[in-house]
Protein backbone atom coordinates (compact mmCIF):
# COMPACT_ATOMS: atom_id res chain seq x y z
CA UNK A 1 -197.72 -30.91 45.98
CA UNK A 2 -201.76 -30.76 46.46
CA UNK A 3 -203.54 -28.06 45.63
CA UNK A 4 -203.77 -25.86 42.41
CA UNK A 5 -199.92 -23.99 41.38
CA UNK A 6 -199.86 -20.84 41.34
CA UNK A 7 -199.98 -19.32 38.47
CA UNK A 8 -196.79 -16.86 38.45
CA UNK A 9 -195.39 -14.52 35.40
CA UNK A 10 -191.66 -13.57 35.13
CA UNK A 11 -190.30 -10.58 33.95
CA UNK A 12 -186.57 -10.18 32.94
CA UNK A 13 -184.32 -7.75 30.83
CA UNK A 14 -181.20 -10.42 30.69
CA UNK A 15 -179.80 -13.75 30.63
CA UNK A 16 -181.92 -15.32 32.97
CA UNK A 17 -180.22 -17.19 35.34
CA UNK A 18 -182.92 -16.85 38.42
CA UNK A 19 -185.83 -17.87 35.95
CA UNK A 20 -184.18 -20.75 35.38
CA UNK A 21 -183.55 -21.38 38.69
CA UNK A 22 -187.60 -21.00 39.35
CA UNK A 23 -188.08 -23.13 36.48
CA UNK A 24 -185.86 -26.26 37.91
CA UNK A 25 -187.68 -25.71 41.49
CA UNK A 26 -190.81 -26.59 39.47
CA UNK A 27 -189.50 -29.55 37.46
CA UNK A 28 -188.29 -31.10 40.42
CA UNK A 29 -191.48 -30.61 42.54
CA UNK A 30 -190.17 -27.69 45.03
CA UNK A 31 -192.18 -24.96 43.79
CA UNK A 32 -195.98 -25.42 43.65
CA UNK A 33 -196.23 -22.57 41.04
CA UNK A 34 -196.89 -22.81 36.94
CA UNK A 35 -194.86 -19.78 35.12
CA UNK A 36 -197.40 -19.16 32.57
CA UNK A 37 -195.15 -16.19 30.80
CA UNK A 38 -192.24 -15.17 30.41
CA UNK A 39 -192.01 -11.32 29.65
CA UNK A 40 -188.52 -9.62 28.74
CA UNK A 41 -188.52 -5.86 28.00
CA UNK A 42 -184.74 -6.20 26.01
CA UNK A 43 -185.43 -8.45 22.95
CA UNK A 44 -182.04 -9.76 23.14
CA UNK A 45 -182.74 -11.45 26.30
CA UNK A 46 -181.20 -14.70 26.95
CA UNK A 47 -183.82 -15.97 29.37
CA UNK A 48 -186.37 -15.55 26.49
CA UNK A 49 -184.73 -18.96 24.72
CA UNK A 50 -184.47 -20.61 28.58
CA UNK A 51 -188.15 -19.88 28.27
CA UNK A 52 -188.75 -21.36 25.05
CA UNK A 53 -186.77 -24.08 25.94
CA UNK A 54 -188.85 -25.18 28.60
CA UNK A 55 -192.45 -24.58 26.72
CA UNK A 56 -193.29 -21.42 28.26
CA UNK A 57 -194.65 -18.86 26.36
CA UNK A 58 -192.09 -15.97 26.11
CA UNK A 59 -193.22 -12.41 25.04
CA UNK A 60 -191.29 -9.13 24.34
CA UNK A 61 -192.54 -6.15 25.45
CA UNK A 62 -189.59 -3.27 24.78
CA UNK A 63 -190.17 -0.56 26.85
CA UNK A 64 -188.09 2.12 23.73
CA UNK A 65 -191.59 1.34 21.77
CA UNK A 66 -193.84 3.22 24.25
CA UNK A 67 -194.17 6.73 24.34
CA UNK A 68 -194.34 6.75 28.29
CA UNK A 69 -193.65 4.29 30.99
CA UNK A 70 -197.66 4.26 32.01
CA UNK A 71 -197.85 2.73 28.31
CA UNK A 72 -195.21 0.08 28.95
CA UNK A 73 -196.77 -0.86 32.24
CA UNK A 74 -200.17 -1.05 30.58
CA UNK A 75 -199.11 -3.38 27.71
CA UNK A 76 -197.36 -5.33 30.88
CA UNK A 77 -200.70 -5.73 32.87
CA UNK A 78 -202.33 -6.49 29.77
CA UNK A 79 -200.40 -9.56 29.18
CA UNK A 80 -199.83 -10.93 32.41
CA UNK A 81 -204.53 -10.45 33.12
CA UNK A 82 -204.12 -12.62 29.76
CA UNK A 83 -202.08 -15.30 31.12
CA UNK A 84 -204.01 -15.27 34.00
CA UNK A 85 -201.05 -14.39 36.57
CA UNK A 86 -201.56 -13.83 40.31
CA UNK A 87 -198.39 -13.23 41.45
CA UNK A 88 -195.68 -11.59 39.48
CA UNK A 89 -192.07 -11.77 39.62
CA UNK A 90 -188.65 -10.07 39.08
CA UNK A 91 -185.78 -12.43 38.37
CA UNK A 92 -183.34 -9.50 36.49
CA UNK A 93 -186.03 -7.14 35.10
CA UNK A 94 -184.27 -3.70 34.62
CA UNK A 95 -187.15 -1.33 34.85
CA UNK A 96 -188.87 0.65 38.08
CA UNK A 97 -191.98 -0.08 38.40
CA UNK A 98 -195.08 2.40 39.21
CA UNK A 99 -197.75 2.69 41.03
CA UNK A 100 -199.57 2.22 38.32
CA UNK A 101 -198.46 -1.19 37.43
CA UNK A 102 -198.58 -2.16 41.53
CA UNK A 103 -201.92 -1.31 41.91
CA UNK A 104 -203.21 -3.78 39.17
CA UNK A 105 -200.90 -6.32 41.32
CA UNK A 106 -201.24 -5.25 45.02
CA UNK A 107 -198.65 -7.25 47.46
CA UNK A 108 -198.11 -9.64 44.59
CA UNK A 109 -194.96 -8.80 43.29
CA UNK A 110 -191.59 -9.60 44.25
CA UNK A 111 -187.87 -9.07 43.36
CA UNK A 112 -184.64 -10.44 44.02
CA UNK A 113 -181.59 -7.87 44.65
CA UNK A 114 -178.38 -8.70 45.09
CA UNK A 115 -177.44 -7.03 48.22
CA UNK A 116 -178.37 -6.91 51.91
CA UNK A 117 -180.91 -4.39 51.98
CA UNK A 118 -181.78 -1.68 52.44
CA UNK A 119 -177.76 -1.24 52.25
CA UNK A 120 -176.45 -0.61 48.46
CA UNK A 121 -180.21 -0.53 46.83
CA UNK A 122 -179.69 0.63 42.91
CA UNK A 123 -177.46 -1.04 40.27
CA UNK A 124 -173.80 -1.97 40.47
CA UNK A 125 -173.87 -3.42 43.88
CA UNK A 126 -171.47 -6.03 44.31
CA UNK A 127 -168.74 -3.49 43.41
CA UNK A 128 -170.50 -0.89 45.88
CA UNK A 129 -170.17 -3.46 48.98
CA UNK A 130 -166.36 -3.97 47.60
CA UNK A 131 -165.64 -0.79 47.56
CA UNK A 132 -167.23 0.23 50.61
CA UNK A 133 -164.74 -2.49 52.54
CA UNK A 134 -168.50 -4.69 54.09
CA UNK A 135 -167.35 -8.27 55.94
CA UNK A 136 -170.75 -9.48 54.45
CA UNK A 137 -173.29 -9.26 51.69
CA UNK A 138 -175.89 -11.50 50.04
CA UNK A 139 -179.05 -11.13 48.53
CA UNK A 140 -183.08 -9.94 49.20
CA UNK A 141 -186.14 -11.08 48.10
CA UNK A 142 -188.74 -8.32 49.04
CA UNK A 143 -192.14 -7.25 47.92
CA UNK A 144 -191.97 -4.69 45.68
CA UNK A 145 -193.66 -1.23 46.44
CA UNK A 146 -193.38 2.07 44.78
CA UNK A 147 -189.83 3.17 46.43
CA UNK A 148 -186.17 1.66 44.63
CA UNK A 149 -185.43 -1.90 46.91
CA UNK A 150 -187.58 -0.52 49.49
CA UNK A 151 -190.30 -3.10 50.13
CA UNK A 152 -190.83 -5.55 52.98
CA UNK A 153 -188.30 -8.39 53.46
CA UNK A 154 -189.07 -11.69 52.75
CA UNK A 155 -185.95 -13.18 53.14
CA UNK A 156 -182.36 -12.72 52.78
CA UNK A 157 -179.02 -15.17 52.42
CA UNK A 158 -175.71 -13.78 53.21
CA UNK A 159 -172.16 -14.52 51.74
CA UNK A 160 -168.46 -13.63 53.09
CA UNK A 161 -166.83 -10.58 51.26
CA UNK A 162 -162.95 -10.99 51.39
CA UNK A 163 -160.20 -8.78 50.97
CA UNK A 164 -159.01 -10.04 47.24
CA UNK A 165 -162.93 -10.00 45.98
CA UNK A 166 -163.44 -8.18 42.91
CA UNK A 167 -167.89 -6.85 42.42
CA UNK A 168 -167.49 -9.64 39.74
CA UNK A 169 -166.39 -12.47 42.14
CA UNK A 170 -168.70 -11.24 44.76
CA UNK A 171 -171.41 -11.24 41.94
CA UNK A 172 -170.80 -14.95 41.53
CA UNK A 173 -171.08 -16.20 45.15
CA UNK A 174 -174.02 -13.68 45.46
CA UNK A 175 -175.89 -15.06 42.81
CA UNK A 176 -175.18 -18.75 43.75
CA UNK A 177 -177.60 -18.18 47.31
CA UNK A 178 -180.21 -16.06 44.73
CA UNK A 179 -180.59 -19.27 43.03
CA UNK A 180 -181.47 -21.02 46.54
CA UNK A 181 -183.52 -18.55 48.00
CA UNK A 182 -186.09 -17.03 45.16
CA UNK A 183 -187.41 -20.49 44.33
CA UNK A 184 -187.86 -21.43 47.90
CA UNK A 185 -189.65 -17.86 48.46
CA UNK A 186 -192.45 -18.66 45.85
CA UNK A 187 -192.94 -21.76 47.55
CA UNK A 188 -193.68 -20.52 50.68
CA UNK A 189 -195.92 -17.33 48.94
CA UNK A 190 -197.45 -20.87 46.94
CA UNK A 191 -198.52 -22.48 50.10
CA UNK A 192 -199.80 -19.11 51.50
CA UNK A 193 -196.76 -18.78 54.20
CA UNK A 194 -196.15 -15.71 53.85
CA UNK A 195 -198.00 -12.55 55.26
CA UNK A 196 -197.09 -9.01 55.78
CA UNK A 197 -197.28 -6.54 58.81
CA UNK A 198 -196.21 -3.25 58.29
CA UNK A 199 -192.25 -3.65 57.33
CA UNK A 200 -192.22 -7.19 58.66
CA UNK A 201 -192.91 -10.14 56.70
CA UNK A 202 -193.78 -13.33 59.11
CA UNK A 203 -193.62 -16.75 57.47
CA UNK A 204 -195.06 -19.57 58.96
CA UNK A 205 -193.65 -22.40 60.09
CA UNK A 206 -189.64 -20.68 58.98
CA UNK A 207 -186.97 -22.10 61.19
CA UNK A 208 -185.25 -19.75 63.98
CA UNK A 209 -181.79 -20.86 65.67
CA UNK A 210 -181.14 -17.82 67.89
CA UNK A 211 -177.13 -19.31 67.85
CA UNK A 212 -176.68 -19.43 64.55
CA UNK A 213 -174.48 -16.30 63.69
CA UNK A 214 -171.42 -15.68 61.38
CA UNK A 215 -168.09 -14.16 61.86
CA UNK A 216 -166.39 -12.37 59.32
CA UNK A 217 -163.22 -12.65 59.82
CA UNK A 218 -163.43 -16.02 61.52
CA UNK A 219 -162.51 -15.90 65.12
């Protein structure tokens, strides 16, 4: 792809599996971004050795060290001004971010959530859509602002819900789209697709089939 990557840094709390996922985009030329860290606030995380594996540097910053969350976020920014990051991203990362950490990032971070927002924002989600008896859920990347899976919409994929799903099986075919989606979303914030206004997010040059619609169940 022409032009300089962008330089992105990743912050996780687990195993990983959407960093990897932006990782493969790059090897195989989809994503014109470089991950230049890798930042994991649970030492134990698995996407610290996917990191390692690959040659990017991995750091652990655990948030139980720091007297206050400001602290945490500072040692964050700290790291990522080091690495030289424009754009951050959440692929799993387990903490809520501030307004102090935004505002050293403004409109440059994102996060994947594996729901339809803004229904079942939080933790434990795929159960929550089971439970609550939805035909359909999916996933959200959205820029993050200072409320809990409240920023704009970038985009969204969305997955069947059936009657014998568990929150774990729905987790799976969830998580199968978040691996299609999130690289393809810092491609298009790469190539400088993507602007905001207001709540809406437009992206340039995005494909619109006003047919295309899904029935749950099928008809």
């Amino acid at each position: 792809m022409a032009g300089k990557p962008l330089k992105i840094g990743v912050l996780i709390s687990g195993r990983g599996s959407n960093l990897q996922a932006i990782i493969d985009g790059i090897t195989r030329g989809e994503v014109a971004a470089e991950i230049t860290v890798v930042i994991s606030n649970e030492p134990g995380a698995y996407g610290l050795k996917r990191a390692e594996t690959n040659g990017i540097p991995a750091v652990v910053v655990n948030h139980r060290q720091y007297p206050t969350r400001q602290e945490f976020e500072t040692k964050l920014i700290e790291i990522l001004k080091e690495k030289d990051v424009a754009f951050v991203v959440l692929a799993g990362f387990m903490r809520v971010l501030t307004s102090h950490f935004l505002k050293a990032f403004p409109q440059r971070v994102v996060n994947i959530h594996p729901a339809l927002l803004p229904s079942f924002p939080g933790v434990g989600v795929q159960e929550k859509a089971v439970e609550y008896g939805v035909r359909f859920s999916g996933c959200t990347v959205h820029f993050v602002n200072e409320g809990v899976d409240a920023g704009p919409i970038i985009a969204q994929a969305v997955v069947p819900v059936f009657p014998t799903d568990t929150g774990e099986i729905l987790a799976d075919r969830i998580l199968a789209m978040e691996h299609q989606i999130f690289p393809r979303v810092i491609n298009w914030i790469a190539e400088g697709r993507v602007r905001v206004e207001g709540r809406r997010v437009i992206v340039e040059g995005a494909e619109t089939d006003e047919n295309r619609a899904w029935i749950e169940p099928a008809i």
